[in-house]
PDB file of N, CA and C in Angstrom:
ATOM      1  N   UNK A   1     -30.082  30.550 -15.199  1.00  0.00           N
ATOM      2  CA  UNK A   1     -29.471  29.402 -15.828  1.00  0.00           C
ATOM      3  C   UNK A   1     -29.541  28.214 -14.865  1.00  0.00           C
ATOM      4  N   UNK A   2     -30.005  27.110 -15.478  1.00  0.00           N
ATOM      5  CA  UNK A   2     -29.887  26.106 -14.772  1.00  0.00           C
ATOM      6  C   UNK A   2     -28.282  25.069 -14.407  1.00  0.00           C
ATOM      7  N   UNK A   3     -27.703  24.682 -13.641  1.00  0.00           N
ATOM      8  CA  UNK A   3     -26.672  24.290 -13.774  1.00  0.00           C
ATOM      9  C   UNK A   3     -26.689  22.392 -12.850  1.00  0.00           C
ATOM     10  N   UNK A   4     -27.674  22.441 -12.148  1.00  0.00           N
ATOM     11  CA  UNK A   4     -27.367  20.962 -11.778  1.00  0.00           C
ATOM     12  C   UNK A   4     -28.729  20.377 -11.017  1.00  0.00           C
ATOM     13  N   UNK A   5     -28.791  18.872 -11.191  1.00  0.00           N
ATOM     14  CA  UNK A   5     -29.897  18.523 -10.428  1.00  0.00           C
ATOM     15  C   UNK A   5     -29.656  17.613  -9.186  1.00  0.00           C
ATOM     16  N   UNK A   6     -30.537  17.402  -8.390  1.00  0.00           N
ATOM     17  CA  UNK A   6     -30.325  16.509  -7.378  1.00  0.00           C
ATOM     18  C   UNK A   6     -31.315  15.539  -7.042  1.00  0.00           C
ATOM     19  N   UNK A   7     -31.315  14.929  -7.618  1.00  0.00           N
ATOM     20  CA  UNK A   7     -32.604  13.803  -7.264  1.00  0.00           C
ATOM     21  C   UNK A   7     -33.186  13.868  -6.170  1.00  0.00           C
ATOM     22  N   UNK A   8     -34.264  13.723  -5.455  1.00  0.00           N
ATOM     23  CA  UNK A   8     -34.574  13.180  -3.808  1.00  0.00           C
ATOM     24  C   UNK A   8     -35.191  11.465  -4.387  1.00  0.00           C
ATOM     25  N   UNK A   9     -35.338  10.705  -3.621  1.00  0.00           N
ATOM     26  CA  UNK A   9     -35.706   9.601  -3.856  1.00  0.00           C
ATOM     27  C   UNK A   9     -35.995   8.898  -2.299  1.00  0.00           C
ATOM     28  N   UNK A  10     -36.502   7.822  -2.084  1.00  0.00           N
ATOM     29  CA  UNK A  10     -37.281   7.991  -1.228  1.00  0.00           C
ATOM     30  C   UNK A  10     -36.573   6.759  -0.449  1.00  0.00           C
ATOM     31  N   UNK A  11     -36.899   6.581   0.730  1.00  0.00           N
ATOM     32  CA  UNK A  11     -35.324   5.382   1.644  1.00  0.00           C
ATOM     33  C   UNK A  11     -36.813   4.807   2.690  1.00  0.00           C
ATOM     34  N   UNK A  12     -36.773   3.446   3.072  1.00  0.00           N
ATOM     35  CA  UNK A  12     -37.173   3.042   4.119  1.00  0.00           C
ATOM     36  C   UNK A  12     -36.535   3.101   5.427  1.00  0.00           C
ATOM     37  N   UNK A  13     -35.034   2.991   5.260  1.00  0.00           N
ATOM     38  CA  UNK A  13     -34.341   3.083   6.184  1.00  0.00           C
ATOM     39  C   UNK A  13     -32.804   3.739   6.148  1.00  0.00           C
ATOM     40  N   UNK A  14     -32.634   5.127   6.856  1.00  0.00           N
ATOM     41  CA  UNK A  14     -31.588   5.419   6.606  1.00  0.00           C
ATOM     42  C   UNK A  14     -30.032   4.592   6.755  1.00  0.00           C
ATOM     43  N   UNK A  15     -30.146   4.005   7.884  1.00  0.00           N
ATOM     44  CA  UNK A  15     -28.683   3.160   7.634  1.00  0.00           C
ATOM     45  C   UNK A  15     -28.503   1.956   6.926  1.00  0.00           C
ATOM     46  N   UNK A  16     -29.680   1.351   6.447  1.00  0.00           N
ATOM     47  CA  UNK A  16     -29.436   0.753   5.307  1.00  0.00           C
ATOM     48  C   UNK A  16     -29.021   1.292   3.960  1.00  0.00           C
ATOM     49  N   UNK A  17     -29.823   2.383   3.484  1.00  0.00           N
ATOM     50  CA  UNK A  17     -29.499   3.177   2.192  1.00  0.00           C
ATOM     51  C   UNK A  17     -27.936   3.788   2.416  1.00  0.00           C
ATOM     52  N   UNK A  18     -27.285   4.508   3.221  1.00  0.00           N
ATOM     53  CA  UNK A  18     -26.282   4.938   3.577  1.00  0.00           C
ATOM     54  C   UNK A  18     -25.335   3.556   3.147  1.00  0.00           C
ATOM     55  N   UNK A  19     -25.714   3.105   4.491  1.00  0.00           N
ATOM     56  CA  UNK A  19     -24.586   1.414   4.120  1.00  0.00           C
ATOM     57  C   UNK A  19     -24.385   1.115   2.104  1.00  0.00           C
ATOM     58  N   UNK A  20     -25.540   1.039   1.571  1.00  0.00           N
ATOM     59  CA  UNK A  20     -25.174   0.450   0.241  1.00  0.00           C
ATOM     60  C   UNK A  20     -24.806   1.730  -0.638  1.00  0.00           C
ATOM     61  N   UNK A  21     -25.015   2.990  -0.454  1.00  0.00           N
ATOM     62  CA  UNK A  21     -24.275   3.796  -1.271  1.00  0.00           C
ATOM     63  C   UNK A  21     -23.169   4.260  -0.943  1.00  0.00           C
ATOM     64  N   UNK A  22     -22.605   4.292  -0.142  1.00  0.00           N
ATOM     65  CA  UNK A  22     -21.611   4.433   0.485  1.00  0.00           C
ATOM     66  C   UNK A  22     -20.474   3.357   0.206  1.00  0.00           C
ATOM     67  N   UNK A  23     -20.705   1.861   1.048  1.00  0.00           N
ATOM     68  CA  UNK A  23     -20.334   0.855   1.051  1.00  0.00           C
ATOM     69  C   UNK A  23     -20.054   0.009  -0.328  1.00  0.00           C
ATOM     70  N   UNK A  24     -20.887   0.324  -0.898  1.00  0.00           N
ATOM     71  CA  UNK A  24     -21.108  -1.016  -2.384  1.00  0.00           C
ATOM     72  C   UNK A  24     -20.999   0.282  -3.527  1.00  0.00           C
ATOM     73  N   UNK A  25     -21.699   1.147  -3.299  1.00  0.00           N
ATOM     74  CA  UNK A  25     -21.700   2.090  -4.632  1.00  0.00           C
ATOM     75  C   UNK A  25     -20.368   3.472  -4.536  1.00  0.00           C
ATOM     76  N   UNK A  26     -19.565   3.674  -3.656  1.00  0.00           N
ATOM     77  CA  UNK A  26     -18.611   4.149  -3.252  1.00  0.00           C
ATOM     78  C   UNK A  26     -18.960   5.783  -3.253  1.00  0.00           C
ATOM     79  N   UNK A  27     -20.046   5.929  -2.837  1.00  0.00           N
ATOM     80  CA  UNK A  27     -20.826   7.444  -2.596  1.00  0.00           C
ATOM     81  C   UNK A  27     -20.039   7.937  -1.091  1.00  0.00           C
ATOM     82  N   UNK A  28     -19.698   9.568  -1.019  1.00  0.00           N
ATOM     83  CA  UNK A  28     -19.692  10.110   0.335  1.00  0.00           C
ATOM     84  C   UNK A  28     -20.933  10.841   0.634  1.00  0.00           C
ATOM     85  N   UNK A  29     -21.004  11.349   2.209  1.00  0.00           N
ATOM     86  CA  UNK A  29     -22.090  11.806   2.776  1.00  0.00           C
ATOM     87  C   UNK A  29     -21.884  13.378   2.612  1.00  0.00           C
ATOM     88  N   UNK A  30     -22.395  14.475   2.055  1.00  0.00           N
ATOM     89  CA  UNK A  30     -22.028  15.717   1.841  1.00  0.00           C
ATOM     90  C   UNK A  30     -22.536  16.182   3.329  1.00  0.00           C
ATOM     91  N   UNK A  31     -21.169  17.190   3.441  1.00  0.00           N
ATOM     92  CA  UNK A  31     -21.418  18.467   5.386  1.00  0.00           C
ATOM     93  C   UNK A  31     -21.208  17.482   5.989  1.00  0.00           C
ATOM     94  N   UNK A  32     -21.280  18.077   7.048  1.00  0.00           N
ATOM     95  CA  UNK A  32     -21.107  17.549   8.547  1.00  0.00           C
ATOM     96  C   UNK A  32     -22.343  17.710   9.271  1.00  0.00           C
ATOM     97  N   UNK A  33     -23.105  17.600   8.737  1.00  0.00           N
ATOM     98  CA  UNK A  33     -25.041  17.420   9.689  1.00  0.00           C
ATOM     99  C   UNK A  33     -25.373  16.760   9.017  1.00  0.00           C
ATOM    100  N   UNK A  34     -25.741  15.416  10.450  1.00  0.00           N
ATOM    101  CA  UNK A  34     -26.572  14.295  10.308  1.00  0.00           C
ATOM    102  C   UNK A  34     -27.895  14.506  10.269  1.00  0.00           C
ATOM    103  N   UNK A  35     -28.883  14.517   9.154  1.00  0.00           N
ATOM    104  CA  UNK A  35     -30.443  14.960   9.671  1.00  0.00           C
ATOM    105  C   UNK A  35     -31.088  13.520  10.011  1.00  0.00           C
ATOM    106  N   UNK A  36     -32.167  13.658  10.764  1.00  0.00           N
ATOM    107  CA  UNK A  36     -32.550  12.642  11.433  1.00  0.00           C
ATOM    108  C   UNK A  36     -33.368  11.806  10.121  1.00  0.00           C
ATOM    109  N   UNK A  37     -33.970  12.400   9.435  1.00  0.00           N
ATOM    110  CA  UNK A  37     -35.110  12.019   8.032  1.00  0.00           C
ATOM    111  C   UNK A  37     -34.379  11.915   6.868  1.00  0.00           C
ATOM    112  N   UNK A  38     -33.265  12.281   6.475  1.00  0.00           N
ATOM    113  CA  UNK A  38     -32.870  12.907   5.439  1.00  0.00           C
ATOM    114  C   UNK A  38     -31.557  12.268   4.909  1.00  0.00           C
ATOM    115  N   UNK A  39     -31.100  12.291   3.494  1.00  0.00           N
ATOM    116  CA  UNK A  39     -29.519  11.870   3.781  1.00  0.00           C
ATOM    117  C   UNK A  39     -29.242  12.447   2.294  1.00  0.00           C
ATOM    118  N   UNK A  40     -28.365  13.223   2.052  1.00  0.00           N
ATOM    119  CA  UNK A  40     -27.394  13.918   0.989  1.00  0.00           C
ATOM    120  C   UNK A  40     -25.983  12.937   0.957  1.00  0.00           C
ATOM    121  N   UNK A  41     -25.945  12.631  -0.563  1.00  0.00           N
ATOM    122  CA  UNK A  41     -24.676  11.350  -1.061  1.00  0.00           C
ATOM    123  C   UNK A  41     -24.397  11.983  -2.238  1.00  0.00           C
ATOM    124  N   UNK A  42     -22.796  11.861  -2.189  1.00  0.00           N
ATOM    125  CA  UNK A  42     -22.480  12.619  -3.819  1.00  0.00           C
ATOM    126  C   UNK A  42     -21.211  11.388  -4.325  1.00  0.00           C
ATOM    127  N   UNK A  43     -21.312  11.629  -5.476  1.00  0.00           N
ATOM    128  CA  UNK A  43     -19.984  11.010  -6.261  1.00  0.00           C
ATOM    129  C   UNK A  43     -19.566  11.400  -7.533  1.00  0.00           C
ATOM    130  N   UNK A  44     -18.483  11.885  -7.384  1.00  0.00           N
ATOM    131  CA  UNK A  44     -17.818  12.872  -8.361  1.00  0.00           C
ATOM    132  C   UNK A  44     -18.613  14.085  -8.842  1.00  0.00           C
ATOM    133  N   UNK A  45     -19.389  14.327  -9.652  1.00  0.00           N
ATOM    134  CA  UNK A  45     -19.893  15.422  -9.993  1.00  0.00           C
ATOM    135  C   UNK A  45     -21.470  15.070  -9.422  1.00  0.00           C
ATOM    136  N   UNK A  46     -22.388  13.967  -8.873  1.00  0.00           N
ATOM    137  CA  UNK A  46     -23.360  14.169  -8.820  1.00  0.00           C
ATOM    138  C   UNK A  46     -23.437  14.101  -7.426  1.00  0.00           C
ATOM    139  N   UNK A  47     -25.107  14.471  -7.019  1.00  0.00           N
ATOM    140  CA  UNK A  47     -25.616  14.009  -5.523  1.00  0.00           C
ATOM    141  C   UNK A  47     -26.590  13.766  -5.885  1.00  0.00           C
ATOM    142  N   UNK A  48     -27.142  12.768  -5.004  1.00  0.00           N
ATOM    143  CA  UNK A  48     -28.468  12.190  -4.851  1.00  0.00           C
ATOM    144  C   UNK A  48     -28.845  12.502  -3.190  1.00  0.00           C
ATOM    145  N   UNK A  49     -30.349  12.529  -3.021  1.00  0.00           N
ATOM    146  CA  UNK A  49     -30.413  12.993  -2.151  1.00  0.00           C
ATOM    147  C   UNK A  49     -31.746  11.985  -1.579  1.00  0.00           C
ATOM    148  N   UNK A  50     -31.958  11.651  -0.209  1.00  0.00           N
ATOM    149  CA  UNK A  50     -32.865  10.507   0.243  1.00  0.00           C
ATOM    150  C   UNK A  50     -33.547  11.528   1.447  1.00  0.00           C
ATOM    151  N   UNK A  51     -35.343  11.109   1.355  1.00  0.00           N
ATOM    152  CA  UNK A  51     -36.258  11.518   2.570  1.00  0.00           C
ATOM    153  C   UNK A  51     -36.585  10.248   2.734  1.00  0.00           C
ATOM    154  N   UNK A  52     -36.879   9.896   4.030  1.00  0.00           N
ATOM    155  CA  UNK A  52     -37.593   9.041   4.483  1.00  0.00           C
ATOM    156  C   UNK A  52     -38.944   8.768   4.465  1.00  0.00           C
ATOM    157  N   UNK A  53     -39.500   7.468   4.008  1.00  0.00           N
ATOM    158  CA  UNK A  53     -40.516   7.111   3.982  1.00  0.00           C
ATOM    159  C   UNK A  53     -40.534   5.567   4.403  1.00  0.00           C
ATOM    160  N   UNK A  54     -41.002   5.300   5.294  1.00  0.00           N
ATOM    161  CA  UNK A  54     -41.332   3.992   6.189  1.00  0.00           C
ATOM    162  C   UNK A  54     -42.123   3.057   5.159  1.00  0.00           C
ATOM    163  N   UNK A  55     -43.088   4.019   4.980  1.00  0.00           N
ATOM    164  CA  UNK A  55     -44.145   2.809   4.489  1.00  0.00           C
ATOM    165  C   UNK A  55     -43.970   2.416   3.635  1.00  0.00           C
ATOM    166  N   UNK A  56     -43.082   2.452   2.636  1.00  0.00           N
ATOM    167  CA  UNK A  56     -42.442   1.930   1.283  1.00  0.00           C
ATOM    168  C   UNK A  56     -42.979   1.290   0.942  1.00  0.00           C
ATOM    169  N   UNK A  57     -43.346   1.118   0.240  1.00  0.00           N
ATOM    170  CA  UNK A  57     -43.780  -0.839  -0.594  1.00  0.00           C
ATOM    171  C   UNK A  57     -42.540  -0.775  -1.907  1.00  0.00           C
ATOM    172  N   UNK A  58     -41.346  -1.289  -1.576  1.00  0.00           N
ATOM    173  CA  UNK A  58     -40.567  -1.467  -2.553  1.00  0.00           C
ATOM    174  C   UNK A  58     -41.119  -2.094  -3.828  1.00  0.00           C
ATOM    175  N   UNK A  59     -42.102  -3.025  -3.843  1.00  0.00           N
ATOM    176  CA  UNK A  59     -42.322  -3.035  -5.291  1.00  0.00           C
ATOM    177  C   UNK A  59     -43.515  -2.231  -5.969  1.00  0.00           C
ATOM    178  N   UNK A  60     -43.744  -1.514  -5.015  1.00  0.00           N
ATOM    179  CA  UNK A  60     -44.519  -0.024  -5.061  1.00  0.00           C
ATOM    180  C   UNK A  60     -43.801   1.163  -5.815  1.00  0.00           C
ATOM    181  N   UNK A  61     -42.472   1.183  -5.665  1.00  0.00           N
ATOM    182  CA  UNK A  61     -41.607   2.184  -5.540  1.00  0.00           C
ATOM    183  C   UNK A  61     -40.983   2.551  -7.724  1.00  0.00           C
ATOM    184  N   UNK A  62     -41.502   3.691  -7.679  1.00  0.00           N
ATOM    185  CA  UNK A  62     -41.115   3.840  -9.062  1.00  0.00           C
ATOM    186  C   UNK A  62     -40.055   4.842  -9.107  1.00  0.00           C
ATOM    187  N   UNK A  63     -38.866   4.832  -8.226  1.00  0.00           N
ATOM    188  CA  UNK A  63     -38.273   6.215  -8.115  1.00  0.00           C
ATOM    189  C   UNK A  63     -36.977   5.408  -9.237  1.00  0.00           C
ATOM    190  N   UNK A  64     -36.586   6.958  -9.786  1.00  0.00           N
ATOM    191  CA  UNK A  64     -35.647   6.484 -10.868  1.00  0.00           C
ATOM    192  C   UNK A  64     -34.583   7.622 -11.036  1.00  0.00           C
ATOM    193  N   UNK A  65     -33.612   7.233 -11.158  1.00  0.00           N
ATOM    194  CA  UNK A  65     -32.233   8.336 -11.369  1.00  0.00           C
ATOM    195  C   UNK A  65     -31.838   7.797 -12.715  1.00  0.00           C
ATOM    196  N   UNK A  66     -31.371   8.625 -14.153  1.00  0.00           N
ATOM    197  CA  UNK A  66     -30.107   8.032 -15.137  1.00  0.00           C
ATOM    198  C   UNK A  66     -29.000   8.960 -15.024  1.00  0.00           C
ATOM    199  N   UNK A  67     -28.203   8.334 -14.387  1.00  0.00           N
ATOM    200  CA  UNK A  67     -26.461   8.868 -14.382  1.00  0.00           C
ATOM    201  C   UNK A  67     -25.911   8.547 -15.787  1.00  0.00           C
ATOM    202  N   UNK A  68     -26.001   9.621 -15.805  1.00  0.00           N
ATOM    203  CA  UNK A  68     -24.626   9.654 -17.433  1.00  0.00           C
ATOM    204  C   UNK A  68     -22.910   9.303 -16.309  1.00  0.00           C
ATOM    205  N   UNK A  69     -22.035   8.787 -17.391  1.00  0.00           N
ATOM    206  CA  UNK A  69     -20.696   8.078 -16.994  1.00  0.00           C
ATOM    207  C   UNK A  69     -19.931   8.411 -18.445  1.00  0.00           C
ATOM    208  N   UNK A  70     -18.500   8.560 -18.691  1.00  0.00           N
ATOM    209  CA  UNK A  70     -17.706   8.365 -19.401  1.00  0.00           C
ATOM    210  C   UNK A  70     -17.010   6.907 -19.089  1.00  0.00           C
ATOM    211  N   UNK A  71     -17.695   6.403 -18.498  1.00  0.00           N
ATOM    212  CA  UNK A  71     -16.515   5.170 -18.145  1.00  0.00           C
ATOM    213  C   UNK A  71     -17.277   4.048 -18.125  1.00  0.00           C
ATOM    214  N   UNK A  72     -18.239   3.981 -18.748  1.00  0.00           N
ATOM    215  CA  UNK A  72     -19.453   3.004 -18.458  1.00  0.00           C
ATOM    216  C   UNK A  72     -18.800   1.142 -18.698  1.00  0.00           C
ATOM    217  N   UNK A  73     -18.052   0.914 -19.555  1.00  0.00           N
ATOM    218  CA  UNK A  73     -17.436  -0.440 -19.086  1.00  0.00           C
ATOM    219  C   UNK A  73     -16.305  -0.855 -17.805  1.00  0.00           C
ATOM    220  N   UNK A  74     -15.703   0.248 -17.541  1.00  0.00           N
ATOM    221  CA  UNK A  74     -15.124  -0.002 -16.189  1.00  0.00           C
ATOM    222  C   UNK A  74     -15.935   0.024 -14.787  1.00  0.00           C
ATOM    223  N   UNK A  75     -16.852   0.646 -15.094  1.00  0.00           N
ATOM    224  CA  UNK A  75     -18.343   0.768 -13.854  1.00  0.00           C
ATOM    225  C   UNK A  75     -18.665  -0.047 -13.968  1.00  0.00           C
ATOM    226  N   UNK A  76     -19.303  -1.229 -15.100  1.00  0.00           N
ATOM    227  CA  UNK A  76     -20.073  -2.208 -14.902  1.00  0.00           C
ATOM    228  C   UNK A  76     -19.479  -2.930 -14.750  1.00  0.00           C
ATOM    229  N   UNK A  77     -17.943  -3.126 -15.156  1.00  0.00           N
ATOM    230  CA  UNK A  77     -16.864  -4.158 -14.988  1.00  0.00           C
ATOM    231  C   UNK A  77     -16.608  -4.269 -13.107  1.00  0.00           C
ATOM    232  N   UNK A  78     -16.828  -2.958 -12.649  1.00  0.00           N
ATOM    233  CA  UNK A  78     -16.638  -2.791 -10.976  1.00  0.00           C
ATOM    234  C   UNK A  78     -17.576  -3.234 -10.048  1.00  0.00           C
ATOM    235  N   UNK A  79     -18.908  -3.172 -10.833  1.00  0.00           N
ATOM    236  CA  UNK A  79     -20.024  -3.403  -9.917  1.00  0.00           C
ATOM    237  C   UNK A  79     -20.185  -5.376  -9.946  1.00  0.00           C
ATOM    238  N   UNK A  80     -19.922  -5.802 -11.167  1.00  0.00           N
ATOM    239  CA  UNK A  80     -19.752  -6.948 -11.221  1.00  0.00           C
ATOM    240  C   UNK A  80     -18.940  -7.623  -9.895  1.00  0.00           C
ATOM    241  N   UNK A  81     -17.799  -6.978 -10.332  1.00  0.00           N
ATOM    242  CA  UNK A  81     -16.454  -7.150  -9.238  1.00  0.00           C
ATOM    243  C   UNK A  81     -16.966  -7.208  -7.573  1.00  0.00           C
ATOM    244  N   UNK A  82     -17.361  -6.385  -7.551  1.00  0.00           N
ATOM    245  CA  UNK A  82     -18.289  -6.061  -6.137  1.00  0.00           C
ATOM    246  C   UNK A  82     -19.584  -6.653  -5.975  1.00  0.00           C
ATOM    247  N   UNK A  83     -20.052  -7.711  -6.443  1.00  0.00           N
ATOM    248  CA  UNK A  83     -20.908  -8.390  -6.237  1.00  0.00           C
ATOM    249  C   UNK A  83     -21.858  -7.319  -5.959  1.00  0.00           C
ATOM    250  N   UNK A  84     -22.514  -6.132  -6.774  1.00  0.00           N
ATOM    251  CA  UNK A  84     -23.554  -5.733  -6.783  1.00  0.00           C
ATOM    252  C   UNK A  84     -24.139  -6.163  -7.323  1.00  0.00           C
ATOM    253  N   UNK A  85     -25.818  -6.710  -7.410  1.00  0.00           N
ATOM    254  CA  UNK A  85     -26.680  -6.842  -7.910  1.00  0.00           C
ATOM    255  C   UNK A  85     -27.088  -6.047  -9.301  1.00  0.00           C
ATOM    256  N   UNK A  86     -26.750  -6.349 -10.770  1.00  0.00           N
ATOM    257  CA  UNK A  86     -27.360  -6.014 -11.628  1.00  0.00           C
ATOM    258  C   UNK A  86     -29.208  -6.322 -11.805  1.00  0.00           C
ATOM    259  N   UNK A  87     -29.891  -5.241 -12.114  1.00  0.00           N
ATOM    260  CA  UNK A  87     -31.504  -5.600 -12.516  1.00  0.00           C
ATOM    261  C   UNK A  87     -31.610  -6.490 -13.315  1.00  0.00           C
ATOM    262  N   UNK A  88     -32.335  -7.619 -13.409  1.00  0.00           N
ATOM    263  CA  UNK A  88     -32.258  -8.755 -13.924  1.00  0.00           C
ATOM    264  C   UNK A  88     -32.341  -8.207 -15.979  1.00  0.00           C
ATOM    265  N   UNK A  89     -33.581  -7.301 -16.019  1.00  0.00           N
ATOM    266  CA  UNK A  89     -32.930  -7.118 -16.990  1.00  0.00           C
ATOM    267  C   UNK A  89     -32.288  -5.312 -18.064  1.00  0.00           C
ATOM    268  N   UNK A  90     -31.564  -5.789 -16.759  1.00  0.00           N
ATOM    269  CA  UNK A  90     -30.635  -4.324 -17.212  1.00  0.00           C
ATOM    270  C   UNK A  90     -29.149  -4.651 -17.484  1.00  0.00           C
ATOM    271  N   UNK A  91     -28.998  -5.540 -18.050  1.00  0.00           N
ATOM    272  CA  UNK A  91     -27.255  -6.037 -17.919  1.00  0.00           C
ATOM    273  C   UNK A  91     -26.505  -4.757 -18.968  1.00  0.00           C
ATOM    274  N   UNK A  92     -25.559  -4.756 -19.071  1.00  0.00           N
ATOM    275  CA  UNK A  92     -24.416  -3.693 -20.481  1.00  0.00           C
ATOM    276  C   UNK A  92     -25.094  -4.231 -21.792  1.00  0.00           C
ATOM    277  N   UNK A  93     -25.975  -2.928 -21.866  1.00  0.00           N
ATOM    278  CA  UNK A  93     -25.968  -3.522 -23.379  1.00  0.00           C
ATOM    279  C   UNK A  93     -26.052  -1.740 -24.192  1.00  0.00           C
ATOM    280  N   UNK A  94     -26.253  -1.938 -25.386  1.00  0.00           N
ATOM    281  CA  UNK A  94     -25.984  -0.644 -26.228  1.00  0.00           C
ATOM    282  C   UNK A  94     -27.760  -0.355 -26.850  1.00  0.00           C
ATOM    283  N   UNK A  95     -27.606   0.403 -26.240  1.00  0.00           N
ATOM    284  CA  UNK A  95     -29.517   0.977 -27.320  1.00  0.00           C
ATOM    285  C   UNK A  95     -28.994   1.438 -28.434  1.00  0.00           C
ATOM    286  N   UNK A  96     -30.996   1.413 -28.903  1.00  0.00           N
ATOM    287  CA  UNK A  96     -30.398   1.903 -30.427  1.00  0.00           C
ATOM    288  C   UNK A  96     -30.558   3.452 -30.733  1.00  0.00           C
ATOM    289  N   UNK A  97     -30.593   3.843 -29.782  1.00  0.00           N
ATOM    290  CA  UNK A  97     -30.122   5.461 -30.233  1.00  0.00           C
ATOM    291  C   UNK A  97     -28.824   5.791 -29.513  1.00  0.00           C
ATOM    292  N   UNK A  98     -28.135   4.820 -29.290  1.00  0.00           N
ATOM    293  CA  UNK A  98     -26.551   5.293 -29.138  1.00  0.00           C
ATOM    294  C   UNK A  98     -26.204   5.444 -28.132  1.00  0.00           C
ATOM    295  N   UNK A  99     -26.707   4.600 -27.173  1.00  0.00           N
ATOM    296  CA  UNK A  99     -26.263   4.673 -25.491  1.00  0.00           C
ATOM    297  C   UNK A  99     -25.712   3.497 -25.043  1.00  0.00           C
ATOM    298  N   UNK A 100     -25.156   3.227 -24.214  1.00  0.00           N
ATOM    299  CA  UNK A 100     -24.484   2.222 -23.894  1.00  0.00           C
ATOM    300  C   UNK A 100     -24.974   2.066 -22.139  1.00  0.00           C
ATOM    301  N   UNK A 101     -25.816   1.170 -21.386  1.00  0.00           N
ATOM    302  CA  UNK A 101     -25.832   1.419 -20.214  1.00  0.00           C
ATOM    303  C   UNK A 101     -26.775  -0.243 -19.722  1.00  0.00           C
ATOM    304  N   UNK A 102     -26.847   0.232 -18.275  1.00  0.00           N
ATOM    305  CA  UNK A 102     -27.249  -0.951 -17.404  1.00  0.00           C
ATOM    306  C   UNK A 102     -28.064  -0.392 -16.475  1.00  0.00           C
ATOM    307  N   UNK A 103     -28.691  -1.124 -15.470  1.00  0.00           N
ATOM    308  CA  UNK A 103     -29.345  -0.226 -14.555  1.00  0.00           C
ATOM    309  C   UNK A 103     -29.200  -1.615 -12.759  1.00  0.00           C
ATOM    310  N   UNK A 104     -29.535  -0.892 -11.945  1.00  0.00           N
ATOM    311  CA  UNK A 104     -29.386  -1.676 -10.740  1.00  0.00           C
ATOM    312  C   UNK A 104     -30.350  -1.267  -9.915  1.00  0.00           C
ATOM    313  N   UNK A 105     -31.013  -2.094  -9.025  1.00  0.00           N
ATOM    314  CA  UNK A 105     -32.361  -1.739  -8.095  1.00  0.00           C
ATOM    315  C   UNK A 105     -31.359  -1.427  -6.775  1.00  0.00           C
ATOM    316  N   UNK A 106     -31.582  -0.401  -6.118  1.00  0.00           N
ATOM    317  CA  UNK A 106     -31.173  -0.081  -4.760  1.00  0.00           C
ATOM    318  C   UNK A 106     -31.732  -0.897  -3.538  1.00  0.00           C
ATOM    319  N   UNK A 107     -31.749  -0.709  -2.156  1.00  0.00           N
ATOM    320  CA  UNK A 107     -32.421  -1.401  -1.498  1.00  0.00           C
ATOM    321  C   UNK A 107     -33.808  -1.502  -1.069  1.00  0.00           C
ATOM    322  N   UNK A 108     -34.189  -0.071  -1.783  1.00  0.00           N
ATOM    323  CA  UNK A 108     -35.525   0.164  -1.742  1.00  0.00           C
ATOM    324  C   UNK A 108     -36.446   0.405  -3.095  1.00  0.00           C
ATOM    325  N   UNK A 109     -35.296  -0.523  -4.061  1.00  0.00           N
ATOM    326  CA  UNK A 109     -36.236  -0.510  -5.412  1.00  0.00           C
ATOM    327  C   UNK A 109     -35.937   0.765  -6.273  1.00  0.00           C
ATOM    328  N   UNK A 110     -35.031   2.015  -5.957  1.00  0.00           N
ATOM    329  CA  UNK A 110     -34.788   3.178  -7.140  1.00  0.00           C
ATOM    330  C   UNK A 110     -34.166   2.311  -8.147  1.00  0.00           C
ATOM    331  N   UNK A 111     -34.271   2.916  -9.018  1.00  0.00           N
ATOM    332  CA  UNK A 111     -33.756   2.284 -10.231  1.00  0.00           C
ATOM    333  C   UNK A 111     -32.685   3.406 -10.409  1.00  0.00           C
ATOM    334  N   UNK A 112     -31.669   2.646 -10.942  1.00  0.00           N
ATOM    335  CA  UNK A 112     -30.336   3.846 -10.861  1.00  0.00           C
ATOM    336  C   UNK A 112     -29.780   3.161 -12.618  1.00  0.00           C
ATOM    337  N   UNK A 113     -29.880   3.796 -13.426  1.00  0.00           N
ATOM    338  CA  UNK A 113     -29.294   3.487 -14.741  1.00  0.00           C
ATOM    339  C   UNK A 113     -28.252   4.380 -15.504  1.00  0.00           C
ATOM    340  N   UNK A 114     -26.970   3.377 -15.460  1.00  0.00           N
ATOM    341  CA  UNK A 114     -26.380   4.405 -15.642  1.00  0.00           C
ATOM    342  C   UNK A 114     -25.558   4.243 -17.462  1.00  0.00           C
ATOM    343  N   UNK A 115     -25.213   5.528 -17.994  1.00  0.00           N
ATOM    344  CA  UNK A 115     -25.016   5.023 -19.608  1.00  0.00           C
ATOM    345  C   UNK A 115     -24.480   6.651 -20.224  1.00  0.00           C
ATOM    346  N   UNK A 116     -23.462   5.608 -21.030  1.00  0.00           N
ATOM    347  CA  UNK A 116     -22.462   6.465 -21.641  1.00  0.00           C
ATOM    348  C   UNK A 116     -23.005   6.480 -22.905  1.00  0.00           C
ATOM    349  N   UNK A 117     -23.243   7.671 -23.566  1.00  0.00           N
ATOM    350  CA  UNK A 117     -22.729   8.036 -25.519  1.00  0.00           C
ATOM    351  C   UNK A 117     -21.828   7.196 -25.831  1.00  0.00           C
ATOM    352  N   UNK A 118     -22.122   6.342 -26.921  1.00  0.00           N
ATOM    353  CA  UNK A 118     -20.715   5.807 -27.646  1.00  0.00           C
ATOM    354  C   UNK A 118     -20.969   6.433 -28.872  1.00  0.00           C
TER     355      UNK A 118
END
């Protein structure tokens, strides 16, 4: 049985990526081992997980996560609040098969979209 996934997605720089999921997106660091390449981030039920890659070309970069949320207008209402950067065009809006969501570019270009069932 399958029971959960974990993204890897790809970081130019670990203490930058750390800093904004942590800092701006209110992610913790899972364990107590720092890997030198590597970085494991969870929040509430999910983790995402980062390898390093230098050579990035952020607008190279097609890495993509969709977080499902029950709370999807108080999230976007928060990220607003917090002067995160919404994707220019990913603002709250409702699709037409019944989702409700937004999406935001990380610092290295993942696309993180996140959207509730209404």
């Amino acid at each position: 049985m399958l029971d959960a996934i974990h993204p890897k997605l790809p970081m130019r720089n670990k203490e930058i990526t750390k800093n904004y999921y942590i800092n701006k997106l209110g992610f913790k660091m899972i364990g107590n081992d720092d890997y030198d390449h590597y970085l494991m981030l969870e929040q509430d039920h999910i983790q995402i997980h980062f390898f390093e890659f230098k050579e990035l070309d952020p607008k190279q970069n097609y890495g993509q996560v969709y977080i499902r949320t029950n709370t999807i207008d108080n999230l976007y209402q928060s990220m607003l609040d917090n002067h995160i950067d919404i994707h220019p065009n990913g603002s709250l809006v409702t699709k037409p098969w019944g989702i409700k969501e937004f999406s935001l570019l990380d610092p290295d270009h993942n696309l993180l979209t996140f959207g509730e069932t209404i």
